[in-house]
Every structure is written in C-alpha cells, then in structure tokens.
C-alpha atoms as a PDB file:
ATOM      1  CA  UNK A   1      -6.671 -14.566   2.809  1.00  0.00           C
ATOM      2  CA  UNK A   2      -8.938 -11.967   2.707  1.00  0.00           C
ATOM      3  CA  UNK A   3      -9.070  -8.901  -0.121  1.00  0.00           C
ATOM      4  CA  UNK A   4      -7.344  -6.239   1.952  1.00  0.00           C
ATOM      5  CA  UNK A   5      -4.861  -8.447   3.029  1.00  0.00           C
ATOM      6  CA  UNK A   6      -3.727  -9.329  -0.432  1.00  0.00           C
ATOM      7  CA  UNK A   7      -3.587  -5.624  -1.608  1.00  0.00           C
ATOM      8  CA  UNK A   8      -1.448  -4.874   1.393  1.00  0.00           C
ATOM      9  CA  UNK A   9       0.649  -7.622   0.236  1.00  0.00           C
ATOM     10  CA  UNK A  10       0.796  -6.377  -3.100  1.00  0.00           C
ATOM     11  CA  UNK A  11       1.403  -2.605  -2.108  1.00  0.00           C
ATOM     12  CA  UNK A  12       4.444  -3.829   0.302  1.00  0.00           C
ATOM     13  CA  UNK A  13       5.907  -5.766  -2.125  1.00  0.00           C
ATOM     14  CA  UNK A  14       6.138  -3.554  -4.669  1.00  0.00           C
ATOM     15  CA  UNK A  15       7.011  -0.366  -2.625  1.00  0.00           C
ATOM     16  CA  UNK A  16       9.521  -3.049  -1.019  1.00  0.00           C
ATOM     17  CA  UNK A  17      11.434  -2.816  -5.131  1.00  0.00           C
ATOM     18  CA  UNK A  18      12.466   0.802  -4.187  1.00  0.00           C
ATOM     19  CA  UNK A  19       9.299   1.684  -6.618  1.00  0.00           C
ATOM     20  CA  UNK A  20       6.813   4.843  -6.042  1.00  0.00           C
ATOM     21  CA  UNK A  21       3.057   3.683  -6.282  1.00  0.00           C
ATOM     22  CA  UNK A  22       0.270   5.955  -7.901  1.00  0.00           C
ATOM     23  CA  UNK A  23      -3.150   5.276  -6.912  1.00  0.00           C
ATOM     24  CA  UNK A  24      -4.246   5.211 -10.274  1.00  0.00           C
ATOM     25  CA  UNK A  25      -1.067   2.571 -10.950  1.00  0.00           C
ATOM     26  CA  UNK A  26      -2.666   0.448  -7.646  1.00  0.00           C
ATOM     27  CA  UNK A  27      -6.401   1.045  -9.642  1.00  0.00           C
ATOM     28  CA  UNK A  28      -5.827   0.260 -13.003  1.00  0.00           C
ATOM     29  CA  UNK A  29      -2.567  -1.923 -12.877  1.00  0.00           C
ATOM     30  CA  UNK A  30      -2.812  -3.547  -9.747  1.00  0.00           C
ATOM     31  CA  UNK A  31      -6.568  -4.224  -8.966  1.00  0.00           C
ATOM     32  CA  UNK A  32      -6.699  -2.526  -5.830  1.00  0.00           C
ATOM     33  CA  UNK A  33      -9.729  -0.429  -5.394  1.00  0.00           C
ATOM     34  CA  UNK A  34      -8.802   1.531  -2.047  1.00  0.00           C
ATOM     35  CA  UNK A  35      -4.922   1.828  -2.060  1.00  0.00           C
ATOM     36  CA  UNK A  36      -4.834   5.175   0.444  1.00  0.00           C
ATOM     37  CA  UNK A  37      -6.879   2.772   3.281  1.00  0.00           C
ATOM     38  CA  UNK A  38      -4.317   0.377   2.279  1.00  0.00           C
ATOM     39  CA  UNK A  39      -1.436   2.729   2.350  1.00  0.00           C
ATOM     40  CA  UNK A  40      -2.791   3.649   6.041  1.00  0.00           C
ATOM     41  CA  UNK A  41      -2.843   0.075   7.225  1.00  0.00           C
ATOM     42  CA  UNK A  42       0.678  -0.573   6.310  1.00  0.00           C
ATOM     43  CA  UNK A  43       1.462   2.888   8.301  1.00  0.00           C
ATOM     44  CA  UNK A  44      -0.457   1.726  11.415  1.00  0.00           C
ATOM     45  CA  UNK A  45       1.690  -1.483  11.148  1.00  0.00           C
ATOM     46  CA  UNK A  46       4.922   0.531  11.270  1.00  0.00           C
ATOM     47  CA  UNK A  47       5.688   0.846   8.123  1.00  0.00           C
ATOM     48  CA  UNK A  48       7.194   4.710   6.966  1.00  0.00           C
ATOM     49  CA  UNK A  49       5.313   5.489   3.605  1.00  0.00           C
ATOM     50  CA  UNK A  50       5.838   9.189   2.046  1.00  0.00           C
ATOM     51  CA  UNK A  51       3.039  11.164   0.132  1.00  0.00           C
ATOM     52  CA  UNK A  52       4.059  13.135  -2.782  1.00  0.00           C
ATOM     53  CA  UNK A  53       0.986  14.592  -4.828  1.00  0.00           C
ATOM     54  CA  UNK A  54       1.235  14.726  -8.389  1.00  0.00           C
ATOM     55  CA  UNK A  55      -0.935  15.243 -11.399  1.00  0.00           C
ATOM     56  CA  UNK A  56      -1.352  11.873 -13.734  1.00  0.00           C
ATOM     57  CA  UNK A  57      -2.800  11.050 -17.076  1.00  0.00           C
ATOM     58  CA  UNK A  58      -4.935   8.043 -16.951  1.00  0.00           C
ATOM     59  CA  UNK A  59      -5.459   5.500 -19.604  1.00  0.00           C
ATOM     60  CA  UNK A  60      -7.906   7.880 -21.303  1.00  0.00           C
ATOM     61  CA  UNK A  61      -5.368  10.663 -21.180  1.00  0.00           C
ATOM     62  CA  UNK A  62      -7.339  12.626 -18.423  1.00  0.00           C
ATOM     63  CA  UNK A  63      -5.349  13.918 -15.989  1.00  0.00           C
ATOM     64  CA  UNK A  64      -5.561  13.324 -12.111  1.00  0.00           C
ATOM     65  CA  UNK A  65      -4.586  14.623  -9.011  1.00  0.00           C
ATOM     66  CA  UNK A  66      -3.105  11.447  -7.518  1.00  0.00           C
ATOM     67  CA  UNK A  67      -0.954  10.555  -4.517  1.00  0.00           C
ATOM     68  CA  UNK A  68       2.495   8.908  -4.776  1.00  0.00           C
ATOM     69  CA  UNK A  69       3.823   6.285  -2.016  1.00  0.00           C
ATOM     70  CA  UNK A  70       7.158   5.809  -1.322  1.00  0.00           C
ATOM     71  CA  UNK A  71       9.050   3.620   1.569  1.00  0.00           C
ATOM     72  CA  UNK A  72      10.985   5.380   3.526  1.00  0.00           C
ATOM     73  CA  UNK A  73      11.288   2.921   6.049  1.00  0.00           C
ATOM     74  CA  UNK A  74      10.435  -0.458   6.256  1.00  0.00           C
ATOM     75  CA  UNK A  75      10.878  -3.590   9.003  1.00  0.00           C
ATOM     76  CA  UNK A  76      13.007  -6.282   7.865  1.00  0.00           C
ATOM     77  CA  UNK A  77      11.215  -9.265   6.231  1.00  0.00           C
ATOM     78  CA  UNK A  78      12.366 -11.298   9.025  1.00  0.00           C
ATOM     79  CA  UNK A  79      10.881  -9.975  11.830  1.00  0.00           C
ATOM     80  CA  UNK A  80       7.688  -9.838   9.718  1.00  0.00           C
ATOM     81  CA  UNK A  81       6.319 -13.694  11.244  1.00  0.00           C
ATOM     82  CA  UNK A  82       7.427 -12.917  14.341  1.00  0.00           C
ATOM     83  CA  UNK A  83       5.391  -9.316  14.931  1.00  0.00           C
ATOM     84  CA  UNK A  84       2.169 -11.031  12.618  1.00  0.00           C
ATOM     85  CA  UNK A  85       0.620  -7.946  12.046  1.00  0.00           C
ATOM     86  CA  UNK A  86       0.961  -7.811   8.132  1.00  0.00           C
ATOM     87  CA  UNK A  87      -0.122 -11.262   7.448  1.00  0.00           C
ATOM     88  CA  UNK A  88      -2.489 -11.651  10.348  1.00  0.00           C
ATOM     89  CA  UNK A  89      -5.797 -12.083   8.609  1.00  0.00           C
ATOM     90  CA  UNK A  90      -7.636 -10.930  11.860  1.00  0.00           C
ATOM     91  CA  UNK A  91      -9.168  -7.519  11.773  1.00  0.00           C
ATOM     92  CA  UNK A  92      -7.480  -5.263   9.098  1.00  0.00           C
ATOM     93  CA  UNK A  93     -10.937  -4.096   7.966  1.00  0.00           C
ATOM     94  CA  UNK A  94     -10.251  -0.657   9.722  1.00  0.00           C
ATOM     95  CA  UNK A  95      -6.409  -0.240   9.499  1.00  0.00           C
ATOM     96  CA  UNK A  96      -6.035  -0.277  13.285  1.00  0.00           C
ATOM     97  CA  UNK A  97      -5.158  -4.073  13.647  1.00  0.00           C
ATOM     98  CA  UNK A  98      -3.673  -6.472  11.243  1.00  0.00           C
END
C-alpha cells in the first residue's frame, strides 16, 4: 500500500468518528505531510468534506492559519469494495483516480 493511500485511510477513518481534522493535527499527530491533496482525493472519490478556516497554536505555541475537515457526507463502508476507488492502489498520485 502505497503512502497516500494510507493517509487517505487514516484521514477517512478518523473524519468517519464524527471528528474535525486540522492540518496541523494530520502533520504533527498523524504523520501525514500533505493532508489538503489528501483531503482532495477523498473529494474526487465522492466523499463530501467541509472547510472551515481557523487559527491554531502549534506545539510551540505559534499560531496558524489552518483548515478544518469535516464529513458531511460519506458512502457507506459497504459499497466501499465494490466502487474500489479508496483502496485501489492504482494511480492516486494526482487525486483524479484512486
């Protein structure tokens, strides 16, 4: 499984909990490096994800002008191996295919 697959994993999963994702939260708590190309992937796969932007303190105490993803929509887990786009591990690389 490739890198960006795994952080899209990660990202859908959590947002999946009902929880709102900071990129610095995806940085510095998560491991993943690019979470707005990430964030776009997921969209392109049909996935409804919000954008609330929001100033937040990092672990230094400097503050950031981060975004904030939220699911508003999501496709059941179900259909998930029947569409294969999340966990395709073709393409991915530019958001457009999974």
């Amino acid at each position: 499984m490739d890198e960006a697959l795994k952080h899209r994993v990660k990202i859908l999963e959590y947002l999946e909990q009902g929880k709102r994702l900071t990129t610095l939260y995806a940085r510095e708590e998560m491991g993943v490096m690019h979470p707005g190309a990430r964030v776009m992937e997921l969209r392109s796969s049909g996935y409804i994800i919000e954008t609330v932007l929001k100033t937040e303190k990092d672990a230094s105490g400097r503050p950031h002008r981060v975004a904030e993803y939220y699911l508003a929509e999501h496709k059941p887990i179900a259909n998930r191996a029947e569409q294969g786009d999340l966990f395709s591990e073709e393409g991915g690389q530019h958001g457009a295919n999974f």
